[in-house]
N, C-alpha and C. Protein backbone atom coordinates (compact mmCIF):
# COMPACT_ATOMS: atom_id res chain seq x y z
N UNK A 1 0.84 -1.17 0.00
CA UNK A 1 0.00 0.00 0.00
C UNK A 1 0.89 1.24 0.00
N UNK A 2 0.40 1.87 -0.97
CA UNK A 2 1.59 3.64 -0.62
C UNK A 2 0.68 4.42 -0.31
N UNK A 3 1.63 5.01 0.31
CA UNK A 3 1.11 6.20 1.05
C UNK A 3 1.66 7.91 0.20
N UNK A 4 0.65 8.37 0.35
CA UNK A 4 0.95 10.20 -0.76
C UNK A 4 2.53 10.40 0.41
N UNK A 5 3.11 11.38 0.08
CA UNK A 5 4.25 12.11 0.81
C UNK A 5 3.68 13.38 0.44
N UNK A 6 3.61 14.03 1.39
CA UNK A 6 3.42 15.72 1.61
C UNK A 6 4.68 16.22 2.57
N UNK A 7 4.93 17.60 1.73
CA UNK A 7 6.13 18.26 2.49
C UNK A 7 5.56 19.70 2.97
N UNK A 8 6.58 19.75 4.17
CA UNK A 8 6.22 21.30 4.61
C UNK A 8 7.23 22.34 3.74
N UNK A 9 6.82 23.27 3.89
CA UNK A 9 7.94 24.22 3.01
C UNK A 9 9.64 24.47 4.11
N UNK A 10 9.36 24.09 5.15
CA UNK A 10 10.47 23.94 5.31
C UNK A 10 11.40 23.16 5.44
N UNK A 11 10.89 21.90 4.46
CA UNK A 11 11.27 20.90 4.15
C UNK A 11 12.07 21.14 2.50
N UNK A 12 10.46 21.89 1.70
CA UNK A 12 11.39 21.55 0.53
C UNK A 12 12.81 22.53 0.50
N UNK A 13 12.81 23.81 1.45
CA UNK A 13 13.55 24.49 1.28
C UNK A 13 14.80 23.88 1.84
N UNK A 14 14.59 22.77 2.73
CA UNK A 14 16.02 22.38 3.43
C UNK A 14 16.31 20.97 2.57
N UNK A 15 16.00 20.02 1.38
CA UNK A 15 16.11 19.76 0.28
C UNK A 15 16.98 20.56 -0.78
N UNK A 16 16.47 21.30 -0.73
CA UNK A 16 17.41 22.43 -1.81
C UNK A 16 18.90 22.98 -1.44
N UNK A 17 18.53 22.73 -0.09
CA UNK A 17 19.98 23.51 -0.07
C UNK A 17 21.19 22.20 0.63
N UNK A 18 20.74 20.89 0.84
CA UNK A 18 21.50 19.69 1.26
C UNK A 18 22.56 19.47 -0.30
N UNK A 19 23.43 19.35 0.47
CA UNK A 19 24.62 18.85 -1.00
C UNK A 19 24.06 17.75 -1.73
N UNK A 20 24.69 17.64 -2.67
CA UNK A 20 24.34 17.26 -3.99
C UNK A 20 24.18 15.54 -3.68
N UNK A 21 25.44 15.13 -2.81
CA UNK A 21 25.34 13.70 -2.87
C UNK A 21 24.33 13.38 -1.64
N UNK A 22 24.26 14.19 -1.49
CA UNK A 22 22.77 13.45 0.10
C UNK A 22 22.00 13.84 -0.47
N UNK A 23 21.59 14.36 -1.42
CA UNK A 23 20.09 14.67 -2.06
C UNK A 23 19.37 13.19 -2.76
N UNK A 24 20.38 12.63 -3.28
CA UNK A 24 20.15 11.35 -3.70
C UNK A 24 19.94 10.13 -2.83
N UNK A 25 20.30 10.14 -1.57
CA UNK A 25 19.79 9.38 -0.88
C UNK A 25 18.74 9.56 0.10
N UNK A 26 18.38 10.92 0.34
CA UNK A 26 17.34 11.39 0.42
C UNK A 26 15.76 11.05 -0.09
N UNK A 27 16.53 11.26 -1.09
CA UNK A 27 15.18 11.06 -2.13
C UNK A 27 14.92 9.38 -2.18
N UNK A 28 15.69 8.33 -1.77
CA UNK A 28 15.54 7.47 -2.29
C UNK A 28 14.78 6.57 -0.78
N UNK A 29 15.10 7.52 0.26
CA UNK A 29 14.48 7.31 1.83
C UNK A 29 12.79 7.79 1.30
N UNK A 30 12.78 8.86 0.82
CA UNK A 30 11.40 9.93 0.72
C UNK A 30 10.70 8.59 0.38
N UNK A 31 11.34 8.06 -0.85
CA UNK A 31 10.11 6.84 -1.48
C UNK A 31 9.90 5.60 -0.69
N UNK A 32 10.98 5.20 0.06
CA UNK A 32 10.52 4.41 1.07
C UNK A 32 9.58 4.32 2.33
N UNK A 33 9.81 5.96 2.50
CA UNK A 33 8.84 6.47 3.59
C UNK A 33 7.44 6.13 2.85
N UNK A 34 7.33 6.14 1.01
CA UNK A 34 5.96 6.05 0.64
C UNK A 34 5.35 4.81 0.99
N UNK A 35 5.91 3.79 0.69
CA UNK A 35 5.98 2.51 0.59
C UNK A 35 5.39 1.67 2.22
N UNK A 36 6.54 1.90 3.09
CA UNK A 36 5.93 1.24 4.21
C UNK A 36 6.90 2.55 5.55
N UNK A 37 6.35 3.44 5.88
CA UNK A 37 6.32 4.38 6.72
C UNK A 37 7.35 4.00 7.82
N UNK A 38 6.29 2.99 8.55
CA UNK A 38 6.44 1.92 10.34
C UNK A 38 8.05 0.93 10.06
N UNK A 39 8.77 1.03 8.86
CA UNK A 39 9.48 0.07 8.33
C UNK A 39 10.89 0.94 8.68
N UNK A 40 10.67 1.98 7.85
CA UNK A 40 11.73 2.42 7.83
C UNK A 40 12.33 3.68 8.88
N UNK A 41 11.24 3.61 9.74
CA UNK A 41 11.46 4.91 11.02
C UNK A 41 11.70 4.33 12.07
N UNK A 42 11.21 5.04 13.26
CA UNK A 42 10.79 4.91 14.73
C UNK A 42 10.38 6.19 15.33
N UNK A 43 9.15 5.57 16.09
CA UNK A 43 8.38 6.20 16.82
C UNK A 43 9.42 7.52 17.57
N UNK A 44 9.41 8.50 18.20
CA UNK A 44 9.62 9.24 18.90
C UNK A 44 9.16 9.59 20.21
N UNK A 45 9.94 9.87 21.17
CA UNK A 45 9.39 9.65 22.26
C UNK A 45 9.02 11.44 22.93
N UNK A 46 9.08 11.61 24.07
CA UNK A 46 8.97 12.78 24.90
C UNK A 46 7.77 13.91 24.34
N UNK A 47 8.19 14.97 24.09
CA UNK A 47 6.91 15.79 23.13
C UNK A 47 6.44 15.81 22.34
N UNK A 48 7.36 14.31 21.28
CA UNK A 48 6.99 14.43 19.85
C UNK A 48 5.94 12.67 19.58
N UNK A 49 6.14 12.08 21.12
CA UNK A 49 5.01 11.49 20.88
C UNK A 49 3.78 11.55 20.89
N UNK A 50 3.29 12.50 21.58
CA UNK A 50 1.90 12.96 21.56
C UNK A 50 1.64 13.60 20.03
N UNK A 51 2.65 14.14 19.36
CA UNK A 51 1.92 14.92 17.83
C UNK A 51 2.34 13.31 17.12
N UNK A 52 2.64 12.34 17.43
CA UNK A 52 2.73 10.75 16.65
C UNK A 52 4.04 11.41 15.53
N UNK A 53 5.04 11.95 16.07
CA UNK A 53 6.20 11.93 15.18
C UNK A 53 6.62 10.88 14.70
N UNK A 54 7.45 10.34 13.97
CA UNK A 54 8.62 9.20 13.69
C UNK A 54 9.63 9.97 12.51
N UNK A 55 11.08 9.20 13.55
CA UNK A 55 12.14 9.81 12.79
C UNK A 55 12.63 8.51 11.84
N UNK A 56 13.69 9.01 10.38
CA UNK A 56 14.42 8.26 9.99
C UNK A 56 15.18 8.75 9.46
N UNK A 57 16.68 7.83 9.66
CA UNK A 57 17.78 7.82 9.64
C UNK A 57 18.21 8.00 8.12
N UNK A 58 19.31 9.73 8.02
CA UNK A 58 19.92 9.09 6.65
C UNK A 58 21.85 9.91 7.27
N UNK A 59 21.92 8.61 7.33
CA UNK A 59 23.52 9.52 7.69
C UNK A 59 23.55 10.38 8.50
N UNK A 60 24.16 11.35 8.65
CA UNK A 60 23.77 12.83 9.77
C UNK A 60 22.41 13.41 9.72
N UNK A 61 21.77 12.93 8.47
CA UNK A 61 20.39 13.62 8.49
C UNK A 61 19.37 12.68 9.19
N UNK A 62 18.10 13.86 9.54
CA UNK A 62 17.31 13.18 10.11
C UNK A 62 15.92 13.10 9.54
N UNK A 63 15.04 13.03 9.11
CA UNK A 63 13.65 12.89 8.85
C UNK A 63 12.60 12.74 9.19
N UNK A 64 11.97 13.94 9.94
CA UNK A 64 10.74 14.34 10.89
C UNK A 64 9.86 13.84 10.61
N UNK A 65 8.64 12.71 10.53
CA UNK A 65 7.67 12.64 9.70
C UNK A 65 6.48 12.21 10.38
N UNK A 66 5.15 12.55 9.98
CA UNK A 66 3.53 12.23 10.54
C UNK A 66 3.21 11.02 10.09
N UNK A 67 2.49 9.88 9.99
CA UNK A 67 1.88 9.11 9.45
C UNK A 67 0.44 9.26 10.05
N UNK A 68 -0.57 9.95 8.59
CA UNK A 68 -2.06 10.24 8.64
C UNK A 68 -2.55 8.90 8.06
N UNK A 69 -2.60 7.84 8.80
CA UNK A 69 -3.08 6.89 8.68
C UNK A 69 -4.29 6.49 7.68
N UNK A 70 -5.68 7.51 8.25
CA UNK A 70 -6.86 7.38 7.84
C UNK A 70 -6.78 7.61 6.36
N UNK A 71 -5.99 9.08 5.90
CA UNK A 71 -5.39 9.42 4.81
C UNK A 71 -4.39 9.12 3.89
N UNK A 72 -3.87 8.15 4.46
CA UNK A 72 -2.89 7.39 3.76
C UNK A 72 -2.15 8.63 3.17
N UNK A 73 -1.55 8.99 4.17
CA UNK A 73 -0.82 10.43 3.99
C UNK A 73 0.54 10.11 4.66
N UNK A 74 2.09 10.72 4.33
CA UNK A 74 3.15 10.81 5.15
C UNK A 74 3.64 11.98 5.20
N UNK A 75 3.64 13.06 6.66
CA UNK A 75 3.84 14.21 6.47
C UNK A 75 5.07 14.60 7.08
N UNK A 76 6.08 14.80 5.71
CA UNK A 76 7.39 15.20 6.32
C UNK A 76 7.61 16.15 6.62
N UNK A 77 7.70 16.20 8.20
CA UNK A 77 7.98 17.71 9.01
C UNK A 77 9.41 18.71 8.83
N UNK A 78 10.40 17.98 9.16
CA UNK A 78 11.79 18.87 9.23
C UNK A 78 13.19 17.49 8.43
N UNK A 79 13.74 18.11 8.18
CA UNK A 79 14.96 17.57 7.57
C UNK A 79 16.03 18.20 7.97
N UNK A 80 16.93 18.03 9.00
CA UNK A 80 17.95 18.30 9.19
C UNK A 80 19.14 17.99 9.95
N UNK A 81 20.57 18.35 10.17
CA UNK A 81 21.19 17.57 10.83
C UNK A 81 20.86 17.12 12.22
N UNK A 82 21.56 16.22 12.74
CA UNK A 82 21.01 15.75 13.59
C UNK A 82 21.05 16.42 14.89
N UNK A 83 21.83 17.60 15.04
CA UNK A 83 22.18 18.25 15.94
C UNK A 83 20.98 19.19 16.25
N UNK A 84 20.50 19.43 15.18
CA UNK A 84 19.13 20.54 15.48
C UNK A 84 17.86 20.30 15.52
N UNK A 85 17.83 18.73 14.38
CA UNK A 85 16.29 18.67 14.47
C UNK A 85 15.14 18.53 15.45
N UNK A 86 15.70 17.87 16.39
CA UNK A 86 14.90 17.61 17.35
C UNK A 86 15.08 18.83 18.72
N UNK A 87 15.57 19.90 18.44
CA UNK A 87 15.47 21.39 18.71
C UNK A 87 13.49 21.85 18.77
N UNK A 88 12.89 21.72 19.49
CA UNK A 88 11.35 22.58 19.39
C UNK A 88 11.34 23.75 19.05
């Protein structure tokens, strides 16, 4: 079953500006996130379990994301190193 991918704009803007060779593996996480969500993340714990976050792993980067279940929706929140993302 796939799921749509929706981005926030401060997503696509932090896309655009990731170097050239992590853009490609990026993108190749994005489609997996379509595919099976629960597979390729993990849940999040402390404040970001109540909004049902899950992060995934790409190298130093990180990948903020919603799973709208009912909607068969995946909503990627933030993209960034790992030092900041999980910054509120």
């Amino acid at each position: 079953m796939t799921y749509e991918v929706r981005f926030s704009k401060r997503v696509k803007l932090a896309i655009d500006r990731i170097q050239a060779s992590e853009k490609g593996t990026v993108k190749e996480r994005i489609d997996e996130l379509a595919q099976r969500p629960r597979a390729v993340g993990k849940p999040l714990l402390g404040p970001f379990r109540e909004r049902n976050v899950w992060s995934s792993r790409v190298g130093d980067l990180r990948i903020l994301y919603s799973i709208l279940e009912h909607e068969k929706i995946v909503l990627v929140i933030r993209l960034d190193h790992r030092r900041r993302v999980y910054r509120i």
